[in-house]
N, C-alpha and C. Protein backbone atom coordinates (compact mmCIF):
# COMPACT_ATOMS: atom_id res chain seq x y z
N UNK A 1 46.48 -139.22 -13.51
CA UNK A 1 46.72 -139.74 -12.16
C UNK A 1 45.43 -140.36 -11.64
N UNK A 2 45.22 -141.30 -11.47
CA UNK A 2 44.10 -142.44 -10.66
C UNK A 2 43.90 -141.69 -9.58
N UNK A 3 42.82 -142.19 -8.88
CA UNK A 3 42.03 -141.94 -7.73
C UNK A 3 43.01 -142.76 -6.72
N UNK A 4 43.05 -143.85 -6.84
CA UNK A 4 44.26 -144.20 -6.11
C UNK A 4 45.64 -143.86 -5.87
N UNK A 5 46.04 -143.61 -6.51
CA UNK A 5 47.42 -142.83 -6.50
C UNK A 5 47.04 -141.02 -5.79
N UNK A 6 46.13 -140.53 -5.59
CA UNK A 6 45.91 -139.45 -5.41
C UNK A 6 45.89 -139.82 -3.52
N UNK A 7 44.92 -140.71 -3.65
CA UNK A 7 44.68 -140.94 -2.12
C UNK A 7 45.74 -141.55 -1.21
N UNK A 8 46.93 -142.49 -1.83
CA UNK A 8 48.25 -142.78 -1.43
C UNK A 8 49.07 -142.01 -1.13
N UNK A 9 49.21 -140.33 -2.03
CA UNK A 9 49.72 -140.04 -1.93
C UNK A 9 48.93 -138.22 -1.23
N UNK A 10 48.32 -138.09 -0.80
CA UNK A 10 47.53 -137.50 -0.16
C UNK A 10 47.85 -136.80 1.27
N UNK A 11 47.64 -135.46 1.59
CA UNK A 11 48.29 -135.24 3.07
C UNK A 11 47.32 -135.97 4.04
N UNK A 12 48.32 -136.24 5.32
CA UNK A 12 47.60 -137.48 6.13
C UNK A 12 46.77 -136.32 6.75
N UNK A 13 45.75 -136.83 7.13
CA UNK A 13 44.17 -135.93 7.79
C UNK A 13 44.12 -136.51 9.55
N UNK A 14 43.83 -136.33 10.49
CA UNK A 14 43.62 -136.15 11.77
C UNK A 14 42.98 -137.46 12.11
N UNK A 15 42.02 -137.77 10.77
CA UNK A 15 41.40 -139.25 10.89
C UNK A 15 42.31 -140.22 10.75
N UNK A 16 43.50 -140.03 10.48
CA UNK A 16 44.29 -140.93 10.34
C UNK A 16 45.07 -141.72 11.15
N UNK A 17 45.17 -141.00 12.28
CA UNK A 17 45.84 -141.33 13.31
C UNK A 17 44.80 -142.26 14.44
N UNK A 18 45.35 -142.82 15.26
CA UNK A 18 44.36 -143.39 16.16
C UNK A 18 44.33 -142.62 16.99
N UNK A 19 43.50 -142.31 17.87
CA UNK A 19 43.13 -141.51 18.90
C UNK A 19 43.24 -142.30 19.95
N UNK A 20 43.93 -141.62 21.40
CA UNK A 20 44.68 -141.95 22.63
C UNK A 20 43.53 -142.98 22.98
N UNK A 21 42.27 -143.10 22.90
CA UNK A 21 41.04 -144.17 23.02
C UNK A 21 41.78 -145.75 22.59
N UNK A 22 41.93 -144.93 20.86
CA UNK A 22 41.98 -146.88 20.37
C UNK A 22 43.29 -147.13 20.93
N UNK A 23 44.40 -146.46 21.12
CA UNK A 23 45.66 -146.74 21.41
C UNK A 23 45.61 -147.65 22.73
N UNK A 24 44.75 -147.19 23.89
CA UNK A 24 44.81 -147.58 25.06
C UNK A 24 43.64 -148.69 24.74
N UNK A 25 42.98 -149.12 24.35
CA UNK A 25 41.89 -150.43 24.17
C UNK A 25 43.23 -151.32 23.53
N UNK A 26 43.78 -150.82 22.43
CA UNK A 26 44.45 -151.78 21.67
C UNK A 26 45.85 -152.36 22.69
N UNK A 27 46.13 -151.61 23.50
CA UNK A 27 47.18 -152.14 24.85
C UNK A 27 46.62 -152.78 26.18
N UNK A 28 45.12 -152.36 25.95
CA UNK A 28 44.59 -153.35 26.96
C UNK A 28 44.06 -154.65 26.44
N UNK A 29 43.77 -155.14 25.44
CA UNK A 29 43.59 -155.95 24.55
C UNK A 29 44.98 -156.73 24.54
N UNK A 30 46.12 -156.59 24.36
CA UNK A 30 47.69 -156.76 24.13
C UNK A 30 47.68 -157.57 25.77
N UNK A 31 47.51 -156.35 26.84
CA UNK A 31 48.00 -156.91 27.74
C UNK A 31 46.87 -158.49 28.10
N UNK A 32 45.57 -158.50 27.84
CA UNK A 32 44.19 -159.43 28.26
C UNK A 32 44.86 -160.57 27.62
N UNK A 33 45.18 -160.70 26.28
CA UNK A 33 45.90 -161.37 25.84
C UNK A 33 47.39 -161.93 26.77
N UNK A 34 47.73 -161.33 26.48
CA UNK A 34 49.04 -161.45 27.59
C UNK A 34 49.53 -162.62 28.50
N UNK A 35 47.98 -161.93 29.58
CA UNK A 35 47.83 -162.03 30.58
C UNK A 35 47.24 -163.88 30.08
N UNK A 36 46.12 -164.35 29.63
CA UNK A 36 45.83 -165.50 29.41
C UNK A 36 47.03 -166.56 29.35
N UNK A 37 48.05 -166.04 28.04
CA UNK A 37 48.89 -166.90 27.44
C UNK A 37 49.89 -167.45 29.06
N UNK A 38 50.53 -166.12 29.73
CA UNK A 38 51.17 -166.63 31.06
C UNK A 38 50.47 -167.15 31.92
N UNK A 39 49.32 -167.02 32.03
CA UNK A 39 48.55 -167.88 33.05
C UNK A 39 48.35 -169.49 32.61
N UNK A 40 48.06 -169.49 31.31
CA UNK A 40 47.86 -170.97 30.77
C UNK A 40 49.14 -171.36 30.99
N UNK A 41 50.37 -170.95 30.72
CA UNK A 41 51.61 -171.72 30.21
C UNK A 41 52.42 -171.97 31.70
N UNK A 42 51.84 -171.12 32.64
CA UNK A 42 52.48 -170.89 34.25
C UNK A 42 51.32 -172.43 34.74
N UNK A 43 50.43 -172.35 34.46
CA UNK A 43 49.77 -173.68 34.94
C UNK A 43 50.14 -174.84 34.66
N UNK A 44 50.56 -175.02 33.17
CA UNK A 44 50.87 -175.79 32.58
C UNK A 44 52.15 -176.57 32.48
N UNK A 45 52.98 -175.62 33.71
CA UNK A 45 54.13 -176.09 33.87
C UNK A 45 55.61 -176.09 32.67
N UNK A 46 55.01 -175.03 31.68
CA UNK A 46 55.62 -175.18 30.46
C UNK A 46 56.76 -173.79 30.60
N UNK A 47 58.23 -174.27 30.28
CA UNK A 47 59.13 -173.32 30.79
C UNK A 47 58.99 -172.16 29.06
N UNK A 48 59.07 -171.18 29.77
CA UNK A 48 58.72 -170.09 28.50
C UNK A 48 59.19 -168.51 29.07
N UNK A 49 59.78 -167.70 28.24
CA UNK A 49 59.75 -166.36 28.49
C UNK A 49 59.02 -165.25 27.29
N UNK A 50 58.17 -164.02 27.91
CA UNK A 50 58.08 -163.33 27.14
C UNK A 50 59.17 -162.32 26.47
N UNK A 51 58.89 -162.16 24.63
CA UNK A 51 59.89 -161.38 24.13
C UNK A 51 58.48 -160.05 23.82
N UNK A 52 59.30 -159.50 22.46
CA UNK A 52 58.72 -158.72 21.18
C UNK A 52 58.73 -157.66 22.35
N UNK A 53 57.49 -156.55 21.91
CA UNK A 53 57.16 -155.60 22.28
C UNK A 53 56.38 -155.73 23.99
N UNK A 54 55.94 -156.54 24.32
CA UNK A 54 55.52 -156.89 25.87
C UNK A 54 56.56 -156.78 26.79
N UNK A 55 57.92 -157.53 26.13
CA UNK A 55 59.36 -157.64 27.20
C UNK A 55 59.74 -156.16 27.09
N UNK A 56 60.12 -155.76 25.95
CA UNK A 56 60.26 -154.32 25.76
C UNK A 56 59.45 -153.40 26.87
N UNK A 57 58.17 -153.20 26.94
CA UNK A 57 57.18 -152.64 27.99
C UNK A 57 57.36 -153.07 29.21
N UNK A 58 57.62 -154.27 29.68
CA UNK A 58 57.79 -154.72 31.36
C UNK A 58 59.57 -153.88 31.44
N UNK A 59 60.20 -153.68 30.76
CA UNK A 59 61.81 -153.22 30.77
C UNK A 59 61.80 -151.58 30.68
N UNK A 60 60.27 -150.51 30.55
CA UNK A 60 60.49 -149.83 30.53
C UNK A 60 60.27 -148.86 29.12
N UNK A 61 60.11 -149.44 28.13
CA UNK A 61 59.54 -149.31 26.97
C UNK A 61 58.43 -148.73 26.48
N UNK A 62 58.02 -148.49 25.13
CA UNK A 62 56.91 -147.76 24.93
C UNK A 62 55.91 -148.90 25.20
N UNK A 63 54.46 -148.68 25.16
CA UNK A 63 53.41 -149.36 25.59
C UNK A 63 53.33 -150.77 24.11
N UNK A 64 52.85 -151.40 24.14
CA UNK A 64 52.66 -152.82 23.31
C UNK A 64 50.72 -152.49 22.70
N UNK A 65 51.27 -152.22 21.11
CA UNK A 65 50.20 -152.33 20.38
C UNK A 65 49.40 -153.68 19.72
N UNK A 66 50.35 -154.28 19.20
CA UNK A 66 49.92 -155.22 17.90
C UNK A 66 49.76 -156.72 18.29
N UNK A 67 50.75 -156.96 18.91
CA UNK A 67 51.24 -158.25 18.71
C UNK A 67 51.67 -159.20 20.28
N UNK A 68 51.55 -160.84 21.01
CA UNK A 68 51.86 -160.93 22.48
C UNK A 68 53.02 -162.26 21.56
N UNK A 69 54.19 -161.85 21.74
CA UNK A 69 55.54 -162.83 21.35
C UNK A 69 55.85 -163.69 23.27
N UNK A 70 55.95 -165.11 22.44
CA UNK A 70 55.98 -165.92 23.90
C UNK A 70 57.46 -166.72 23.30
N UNK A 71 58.33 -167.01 24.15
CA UNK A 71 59.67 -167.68 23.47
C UNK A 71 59.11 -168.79 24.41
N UNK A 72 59.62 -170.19 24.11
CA UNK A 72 59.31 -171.41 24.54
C UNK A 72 60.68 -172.19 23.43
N UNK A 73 61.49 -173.18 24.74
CA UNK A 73 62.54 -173.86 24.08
C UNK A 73 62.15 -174.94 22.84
N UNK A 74 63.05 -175.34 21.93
CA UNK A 74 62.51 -176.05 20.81
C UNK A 74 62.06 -177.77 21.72
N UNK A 75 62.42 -177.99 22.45
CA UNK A 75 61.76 -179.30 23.22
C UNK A 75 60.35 -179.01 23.90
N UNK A 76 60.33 -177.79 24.32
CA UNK A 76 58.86 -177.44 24.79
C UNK A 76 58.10 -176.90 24.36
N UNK A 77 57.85 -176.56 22.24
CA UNK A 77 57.76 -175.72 21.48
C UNK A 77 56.37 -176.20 21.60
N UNK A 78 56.20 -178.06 20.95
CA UNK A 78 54.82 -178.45 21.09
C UNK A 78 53.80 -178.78 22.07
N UNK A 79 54.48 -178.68 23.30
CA UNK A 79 53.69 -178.77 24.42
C UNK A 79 53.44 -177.30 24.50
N UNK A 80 54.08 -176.39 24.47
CA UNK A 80 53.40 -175.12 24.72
C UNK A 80 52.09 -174.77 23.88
N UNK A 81 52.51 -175.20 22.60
CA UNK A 81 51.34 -174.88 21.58
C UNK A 81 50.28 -175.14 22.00
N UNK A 82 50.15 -177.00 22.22
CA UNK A 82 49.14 -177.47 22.72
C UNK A 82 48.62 -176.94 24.66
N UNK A 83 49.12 -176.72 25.32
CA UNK A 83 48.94 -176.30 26.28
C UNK A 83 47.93 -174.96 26.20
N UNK A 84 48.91 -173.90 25.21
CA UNK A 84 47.73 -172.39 24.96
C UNK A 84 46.87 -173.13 24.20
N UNK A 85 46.49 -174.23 22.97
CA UNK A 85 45.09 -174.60 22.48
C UNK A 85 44.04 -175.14 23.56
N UNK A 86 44.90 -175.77 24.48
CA UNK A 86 44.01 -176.25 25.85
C UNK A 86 43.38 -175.14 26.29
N UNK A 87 43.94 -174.24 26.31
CA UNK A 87 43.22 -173.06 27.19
C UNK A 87 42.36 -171.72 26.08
N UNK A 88 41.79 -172.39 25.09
CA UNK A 88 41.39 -171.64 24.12
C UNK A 88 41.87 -170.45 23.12
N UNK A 89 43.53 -170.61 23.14
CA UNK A 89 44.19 -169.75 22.26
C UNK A 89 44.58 -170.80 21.59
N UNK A 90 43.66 -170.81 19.95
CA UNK A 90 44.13 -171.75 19.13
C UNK A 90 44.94 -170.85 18.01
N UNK A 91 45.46 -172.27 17.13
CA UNK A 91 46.41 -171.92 15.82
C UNK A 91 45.82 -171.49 14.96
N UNK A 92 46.25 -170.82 14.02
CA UNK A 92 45.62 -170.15 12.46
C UNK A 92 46.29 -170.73 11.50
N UNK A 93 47.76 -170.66 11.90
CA UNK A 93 48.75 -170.94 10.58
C UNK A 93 49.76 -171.96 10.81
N UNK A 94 50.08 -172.91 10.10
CA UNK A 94 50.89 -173.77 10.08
C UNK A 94 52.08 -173.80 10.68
N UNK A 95 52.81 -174.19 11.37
CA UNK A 95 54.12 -174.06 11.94
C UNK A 95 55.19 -173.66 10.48
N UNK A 96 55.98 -172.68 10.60
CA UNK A 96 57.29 -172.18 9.69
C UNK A 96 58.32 -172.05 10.54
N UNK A 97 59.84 -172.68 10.70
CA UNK A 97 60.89 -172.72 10.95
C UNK A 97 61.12 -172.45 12.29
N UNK A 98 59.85 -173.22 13.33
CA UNK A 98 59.84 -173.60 14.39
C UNK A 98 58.65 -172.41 15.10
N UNK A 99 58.11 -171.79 14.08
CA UNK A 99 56.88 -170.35 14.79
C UNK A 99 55.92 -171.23 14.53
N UNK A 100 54.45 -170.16 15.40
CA UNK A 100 53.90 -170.65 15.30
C UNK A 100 52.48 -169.48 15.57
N UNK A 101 51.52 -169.32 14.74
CA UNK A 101 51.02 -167.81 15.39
C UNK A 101 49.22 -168.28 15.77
N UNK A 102 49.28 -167.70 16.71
CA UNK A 102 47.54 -168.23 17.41
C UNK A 102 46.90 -166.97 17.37
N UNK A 103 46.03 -167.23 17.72
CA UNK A 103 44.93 -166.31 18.02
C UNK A 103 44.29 -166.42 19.41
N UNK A 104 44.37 -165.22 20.43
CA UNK A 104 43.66 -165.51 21.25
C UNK A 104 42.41 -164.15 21.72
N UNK A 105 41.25 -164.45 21.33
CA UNK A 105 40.25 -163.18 20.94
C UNK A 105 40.71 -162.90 19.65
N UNK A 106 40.80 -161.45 19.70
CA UNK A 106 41.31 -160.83 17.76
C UNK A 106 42.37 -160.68 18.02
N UNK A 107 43.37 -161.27 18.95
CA UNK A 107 44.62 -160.63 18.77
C UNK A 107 45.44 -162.11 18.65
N UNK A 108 46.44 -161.59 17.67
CA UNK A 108 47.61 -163.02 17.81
C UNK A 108 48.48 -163.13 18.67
N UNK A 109 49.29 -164.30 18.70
CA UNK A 109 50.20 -164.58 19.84
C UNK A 109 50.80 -165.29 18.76
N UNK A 110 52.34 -164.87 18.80
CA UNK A 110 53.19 -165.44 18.60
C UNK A 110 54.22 -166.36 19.01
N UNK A 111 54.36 -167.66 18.56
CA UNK A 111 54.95 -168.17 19.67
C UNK A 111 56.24 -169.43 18.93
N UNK A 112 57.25 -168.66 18.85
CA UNK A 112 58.75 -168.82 18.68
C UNK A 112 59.41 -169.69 19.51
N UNK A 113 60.77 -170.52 18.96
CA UNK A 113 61.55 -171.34 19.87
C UNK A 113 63.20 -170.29 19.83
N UNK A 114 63.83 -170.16 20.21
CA UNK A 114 64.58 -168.95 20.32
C UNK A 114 65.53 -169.14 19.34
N UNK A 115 65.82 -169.85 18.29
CA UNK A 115 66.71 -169.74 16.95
C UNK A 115 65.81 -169.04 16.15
N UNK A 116 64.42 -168.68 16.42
CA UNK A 116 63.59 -167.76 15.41
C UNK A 116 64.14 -166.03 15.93
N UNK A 117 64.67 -166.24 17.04
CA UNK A 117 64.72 -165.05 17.74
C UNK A 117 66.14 -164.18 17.32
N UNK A 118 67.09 -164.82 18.08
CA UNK A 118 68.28 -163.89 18.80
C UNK A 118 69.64 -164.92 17.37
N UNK A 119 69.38 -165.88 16.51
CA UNK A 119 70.37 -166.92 16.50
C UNK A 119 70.11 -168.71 17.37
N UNK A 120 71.09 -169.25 17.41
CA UNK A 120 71.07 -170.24 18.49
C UNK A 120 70.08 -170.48 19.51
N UNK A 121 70.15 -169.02 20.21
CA UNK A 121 69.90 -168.86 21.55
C UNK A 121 70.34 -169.81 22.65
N UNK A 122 71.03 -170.04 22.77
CA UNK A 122 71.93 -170.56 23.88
C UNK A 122 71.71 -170.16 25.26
N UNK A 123 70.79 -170.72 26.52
CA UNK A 123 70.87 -170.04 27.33
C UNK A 123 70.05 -168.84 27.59
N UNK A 124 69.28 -168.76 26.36
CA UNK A 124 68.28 -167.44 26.61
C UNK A 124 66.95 -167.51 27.59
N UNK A 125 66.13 -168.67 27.78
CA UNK A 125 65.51 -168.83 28.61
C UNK A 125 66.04 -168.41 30.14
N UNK A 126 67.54 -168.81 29.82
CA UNK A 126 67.62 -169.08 31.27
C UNK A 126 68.21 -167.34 31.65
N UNK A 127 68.66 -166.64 30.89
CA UNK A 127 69.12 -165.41 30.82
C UNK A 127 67.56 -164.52 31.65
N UNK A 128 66.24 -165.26 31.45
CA UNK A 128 65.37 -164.07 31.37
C UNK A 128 65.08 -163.74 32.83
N UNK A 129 64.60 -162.76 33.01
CA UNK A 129 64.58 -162.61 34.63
C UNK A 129 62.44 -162.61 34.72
N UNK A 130 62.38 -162.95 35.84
CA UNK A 130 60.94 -162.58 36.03
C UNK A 130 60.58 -160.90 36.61
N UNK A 131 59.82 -160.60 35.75
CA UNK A 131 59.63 -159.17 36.06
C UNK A 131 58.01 -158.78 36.14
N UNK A 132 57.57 -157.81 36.51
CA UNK A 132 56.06 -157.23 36.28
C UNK A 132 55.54 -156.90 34.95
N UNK A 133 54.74 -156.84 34.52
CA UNK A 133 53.93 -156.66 33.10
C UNK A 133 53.07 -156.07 33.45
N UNK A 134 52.65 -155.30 33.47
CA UNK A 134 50.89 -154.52 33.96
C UNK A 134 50.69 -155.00 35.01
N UNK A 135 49.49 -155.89 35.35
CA UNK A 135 49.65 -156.33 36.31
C UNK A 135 49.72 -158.45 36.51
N UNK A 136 51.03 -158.39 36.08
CA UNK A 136 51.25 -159.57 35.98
C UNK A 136 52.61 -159.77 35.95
N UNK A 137 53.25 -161.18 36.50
CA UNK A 137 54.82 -161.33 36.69
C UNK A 137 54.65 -162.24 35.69
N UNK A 138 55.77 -162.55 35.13
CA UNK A 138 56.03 -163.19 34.07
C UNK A 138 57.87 -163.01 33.46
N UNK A 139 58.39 -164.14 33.17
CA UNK A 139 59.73 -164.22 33.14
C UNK A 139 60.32 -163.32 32.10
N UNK A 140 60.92 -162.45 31.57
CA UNK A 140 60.76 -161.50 30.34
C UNK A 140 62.88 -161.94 29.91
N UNK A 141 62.80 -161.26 28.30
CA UNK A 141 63.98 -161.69 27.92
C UNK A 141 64.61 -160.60 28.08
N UNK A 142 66.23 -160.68 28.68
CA UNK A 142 67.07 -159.86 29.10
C UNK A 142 66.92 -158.78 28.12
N UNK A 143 67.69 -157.67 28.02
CA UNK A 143 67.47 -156.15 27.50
C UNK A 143 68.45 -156.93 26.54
N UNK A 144 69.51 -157.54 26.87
CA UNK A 144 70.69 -157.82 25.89
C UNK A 144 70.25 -158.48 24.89
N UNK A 145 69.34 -159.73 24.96
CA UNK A 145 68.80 -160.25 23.87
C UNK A 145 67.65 -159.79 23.07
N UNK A 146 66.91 -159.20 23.78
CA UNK A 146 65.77 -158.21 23.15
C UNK A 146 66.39 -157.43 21.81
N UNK A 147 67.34 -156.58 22.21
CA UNK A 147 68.12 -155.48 21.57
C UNK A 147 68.82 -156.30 19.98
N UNK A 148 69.22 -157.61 20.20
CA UNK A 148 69.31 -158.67 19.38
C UNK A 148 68.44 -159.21 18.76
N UNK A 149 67.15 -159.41 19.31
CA UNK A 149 66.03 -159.67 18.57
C UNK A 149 65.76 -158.73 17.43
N UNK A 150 65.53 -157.38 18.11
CA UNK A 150 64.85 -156.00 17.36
C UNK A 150 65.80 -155.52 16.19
N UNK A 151 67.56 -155.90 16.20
CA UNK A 151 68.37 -155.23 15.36
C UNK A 151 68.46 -156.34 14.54
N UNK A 152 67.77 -157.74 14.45
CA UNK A 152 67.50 -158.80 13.56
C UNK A 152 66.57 -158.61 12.60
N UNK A 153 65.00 -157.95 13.34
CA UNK A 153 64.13 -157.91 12.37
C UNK A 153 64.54 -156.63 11.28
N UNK A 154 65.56 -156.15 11.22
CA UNK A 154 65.64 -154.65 10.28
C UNK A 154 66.53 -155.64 9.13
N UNK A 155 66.12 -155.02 7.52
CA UNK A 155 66.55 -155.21 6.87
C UNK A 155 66.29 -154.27 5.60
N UNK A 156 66.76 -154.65 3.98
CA UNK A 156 66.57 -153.31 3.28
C UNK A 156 65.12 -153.39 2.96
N UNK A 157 64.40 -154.35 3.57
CA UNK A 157 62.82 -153.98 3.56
C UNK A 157 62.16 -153.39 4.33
N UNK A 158 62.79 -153.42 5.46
CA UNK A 158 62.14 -153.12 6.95
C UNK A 158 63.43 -152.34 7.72
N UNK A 159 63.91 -151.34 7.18
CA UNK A 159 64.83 -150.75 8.15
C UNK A 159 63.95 -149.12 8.77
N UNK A 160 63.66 -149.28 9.69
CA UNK A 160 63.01 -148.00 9.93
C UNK A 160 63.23 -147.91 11.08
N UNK A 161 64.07 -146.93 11.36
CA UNK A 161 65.00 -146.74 12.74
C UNK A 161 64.07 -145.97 14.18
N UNK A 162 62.72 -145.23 13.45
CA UNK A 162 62.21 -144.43 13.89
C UNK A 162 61.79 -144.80 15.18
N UNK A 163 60.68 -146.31 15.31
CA UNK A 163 60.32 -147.06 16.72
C UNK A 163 61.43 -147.58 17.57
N UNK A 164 62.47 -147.77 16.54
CA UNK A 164 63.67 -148.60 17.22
C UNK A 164 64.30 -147.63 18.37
N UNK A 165 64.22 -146.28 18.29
CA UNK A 165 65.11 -145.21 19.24
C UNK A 165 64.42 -145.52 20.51
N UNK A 166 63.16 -145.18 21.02
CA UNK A 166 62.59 -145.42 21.56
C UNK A 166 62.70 -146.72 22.92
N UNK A 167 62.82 -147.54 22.03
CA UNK A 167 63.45 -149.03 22.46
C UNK A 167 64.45 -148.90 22.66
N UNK A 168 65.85 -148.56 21.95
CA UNK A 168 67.11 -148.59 22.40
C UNK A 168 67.01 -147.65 23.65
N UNK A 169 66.58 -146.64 23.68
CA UNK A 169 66.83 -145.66 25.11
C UNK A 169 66.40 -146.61 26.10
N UNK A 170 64.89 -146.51 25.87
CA UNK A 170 64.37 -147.58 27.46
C UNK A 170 65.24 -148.48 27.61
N UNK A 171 66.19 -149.20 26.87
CA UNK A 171 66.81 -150.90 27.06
C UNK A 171 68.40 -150.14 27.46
N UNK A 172 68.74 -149.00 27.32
CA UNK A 172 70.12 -148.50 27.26
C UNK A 172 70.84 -149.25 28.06
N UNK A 173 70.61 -149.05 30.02
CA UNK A 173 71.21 -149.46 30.63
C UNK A 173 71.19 -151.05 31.04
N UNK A 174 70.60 -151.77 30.30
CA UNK A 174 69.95 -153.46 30.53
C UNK A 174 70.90 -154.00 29.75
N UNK A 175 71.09 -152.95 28.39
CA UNK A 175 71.66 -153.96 27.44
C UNK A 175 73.61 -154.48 27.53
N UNK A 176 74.45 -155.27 26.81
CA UNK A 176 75.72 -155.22 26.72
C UNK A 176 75.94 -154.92 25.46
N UNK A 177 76.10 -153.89 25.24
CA UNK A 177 76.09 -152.98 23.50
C UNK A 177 76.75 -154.09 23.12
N UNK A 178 78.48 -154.18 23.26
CA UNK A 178 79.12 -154.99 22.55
C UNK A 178 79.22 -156.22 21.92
N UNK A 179 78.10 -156.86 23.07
CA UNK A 179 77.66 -157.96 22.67
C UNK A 179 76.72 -158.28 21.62
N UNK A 180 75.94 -157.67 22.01
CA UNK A 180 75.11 -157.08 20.77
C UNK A 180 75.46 -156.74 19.36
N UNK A 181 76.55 -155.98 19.45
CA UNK A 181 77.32 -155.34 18.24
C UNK A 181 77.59 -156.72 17.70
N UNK A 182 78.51 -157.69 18.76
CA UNK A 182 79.02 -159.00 17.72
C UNK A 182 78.22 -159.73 17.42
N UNK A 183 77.36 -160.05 17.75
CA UNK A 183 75.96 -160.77 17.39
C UNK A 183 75.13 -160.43 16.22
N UNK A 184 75.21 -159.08 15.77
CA UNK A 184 74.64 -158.27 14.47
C UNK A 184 75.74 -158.16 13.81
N UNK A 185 76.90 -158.50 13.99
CA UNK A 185 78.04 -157.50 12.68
C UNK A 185 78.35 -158.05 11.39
N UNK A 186 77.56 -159.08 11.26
CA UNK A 186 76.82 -159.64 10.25
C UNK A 186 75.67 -158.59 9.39
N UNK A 187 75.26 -158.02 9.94
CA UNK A 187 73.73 -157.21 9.46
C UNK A 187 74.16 -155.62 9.12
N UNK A 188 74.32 -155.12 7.85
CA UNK A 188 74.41 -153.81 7.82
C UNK A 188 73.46 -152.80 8.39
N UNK A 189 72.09 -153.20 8.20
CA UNK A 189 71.44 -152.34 8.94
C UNK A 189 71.50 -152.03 10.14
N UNK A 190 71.71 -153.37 11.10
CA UNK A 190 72.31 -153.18 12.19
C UNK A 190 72.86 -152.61 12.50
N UNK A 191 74.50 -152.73 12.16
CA UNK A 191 75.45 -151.50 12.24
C UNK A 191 75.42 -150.47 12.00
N UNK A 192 74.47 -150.00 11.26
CA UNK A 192 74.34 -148.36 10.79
C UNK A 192 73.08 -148.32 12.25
N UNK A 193 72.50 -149.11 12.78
CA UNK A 193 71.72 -148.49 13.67
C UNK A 193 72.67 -148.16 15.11
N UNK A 194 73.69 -148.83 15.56
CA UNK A 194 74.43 -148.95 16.45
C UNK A 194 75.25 -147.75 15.79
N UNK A 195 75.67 -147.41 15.31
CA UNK A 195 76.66 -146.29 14.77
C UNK A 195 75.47 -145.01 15.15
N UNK A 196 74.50 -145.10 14.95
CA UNK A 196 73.21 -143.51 15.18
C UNK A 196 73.39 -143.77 16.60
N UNK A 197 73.59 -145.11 17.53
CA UNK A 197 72.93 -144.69 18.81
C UNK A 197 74.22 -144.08 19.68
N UNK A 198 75.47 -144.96 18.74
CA UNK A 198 76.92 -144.55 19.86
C UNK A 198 76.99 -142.71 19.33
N UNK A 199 76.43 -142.67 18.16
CA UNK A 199 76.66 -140.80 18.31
C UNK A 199 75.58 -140.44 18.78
N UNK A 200 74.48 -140.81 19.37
CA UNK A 200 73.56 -140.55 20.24
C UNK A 200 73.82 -140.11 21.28
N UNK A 201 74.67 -141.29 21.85
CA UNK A 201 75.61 -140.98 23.08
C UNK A 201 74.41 -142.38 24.14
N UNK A 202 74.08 -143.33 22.95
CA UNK A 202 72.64 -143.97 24.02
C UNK A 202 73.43 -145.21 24.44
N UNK A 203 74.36 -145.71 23.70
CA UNK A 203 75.09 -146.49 24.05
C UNK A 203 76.49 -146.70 25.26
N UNK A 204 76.76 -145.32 25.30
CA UNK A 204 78.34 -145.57 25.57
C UNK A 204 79.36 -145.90 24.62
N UNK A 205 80.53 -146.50 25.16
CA UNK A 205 81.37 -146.69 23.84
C UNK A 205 81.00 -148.05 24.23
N UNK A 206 81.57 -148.11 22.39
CA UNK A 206 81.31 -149.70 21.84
C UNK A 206 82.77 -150.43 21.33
N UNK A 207 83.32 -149.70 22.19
CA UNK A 207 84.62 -150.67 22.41
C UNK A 207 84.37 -151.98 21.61
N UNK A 208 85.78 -152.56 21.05
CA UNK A 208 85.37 -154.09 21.11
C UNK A 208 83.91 -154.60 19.84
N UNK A 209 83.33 -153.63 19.11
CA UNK A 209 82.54 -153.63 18.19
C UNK A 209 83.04 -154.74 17.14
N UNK A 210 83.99 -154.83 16.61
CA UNK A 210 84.60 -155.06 15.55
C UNK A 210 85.16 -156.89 16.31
């Protein structure tokens, strides 16, 4: 057995975890970020709502570690881009199937046209409501499409239901399960996650699923 394989497979140690310190730098960092991208794009006159884990947190959610997701319509995809490079959050990586990911400080910003998101998105901008963020207003995406976003990214690579509970509770009463349901019933993982939450009891019934 390798030294590597020993240490992979190794009990996790106390050092392993982040301590309530980096957790809260790394959400104030999230939000500093944040906070830039809506201020540039609110100046800029550029119509946009926040998704990912930030919309999740203004809705009630666990706190936002990693990542600041900005939705912007596919007509206002390149003015937004250029608008956050105006204001010193530049690009790293090439545009892929309408994304686009920046950097602003060490943290990225992601920044999507809403067929990267929910499907179509039809109407999702206009779905979003303006809400508080820390301390900042900013237009955020309904609980209904969020919940659509999050049961998109799971697949047999990435199905890990564990962060997702979390999220479904905070979003419970925002979301329209059913709608949701028809929007995923395409996605097995999906459905096996909606099947844990209706015996959860986090959903309600899901009438109309099928």
């Amino acid at each position: 057995m390798t030294t590597e394989h020993v240490l992979r497979h190794r009990s996790p140690r106390a050092e392993d975890y982040p301590t309530v310190r980096i957790v809260a730098d790394r959400e104030a960092q999230v939000m500093r970020t944040l906070g830039r991208a809506v201020n540039i794009l609110s100046a800029g006159d550029v119509p946009f709502a926040v998704g990912g884990d930030c919309a999740v947190y203004a809705r009630g959610g666990p706190p936002p570690e990693h990542q600041v997701t900005i939705i912007a319509s596919g007509q206002h995809l390149t003015g937004a881009r250029a608008t956050l490079a105006a204001g010193g959050i530049r690009s790293i990586v090439p545009s892929l199937l309408g994304s686009r990911e920046l950097v602003g400080g060490d943290l990225r910003v992601a920044l999507l046209y809403p067929a990267c998101t929910t499907g179509p998105g039809e109407g999702l901008l206009e779905r979003a409501e303006t809400m508080r963020i820390g301390q900042l207003w900013a237009p955020v995406l309904c609980g209904t499409d969020l919940m659509i976003d999050k049961l998109r990214h799971l697949g047999s690579h990435r199905c890990d239901f564990v962060p997702m509970l979390p999220v479904a509770r905070a979003l419970c009463g925002q979301v329209d399960w059913p709608t949701v349901a028809r929007a995923t019933a395409d996605l097995p993982c999906a459905r096996a996650f909606l099947g844990l939450l209706d015996d959860l009891a986090v959903t309600g019934s899901l009438e109309g699923r099928t």
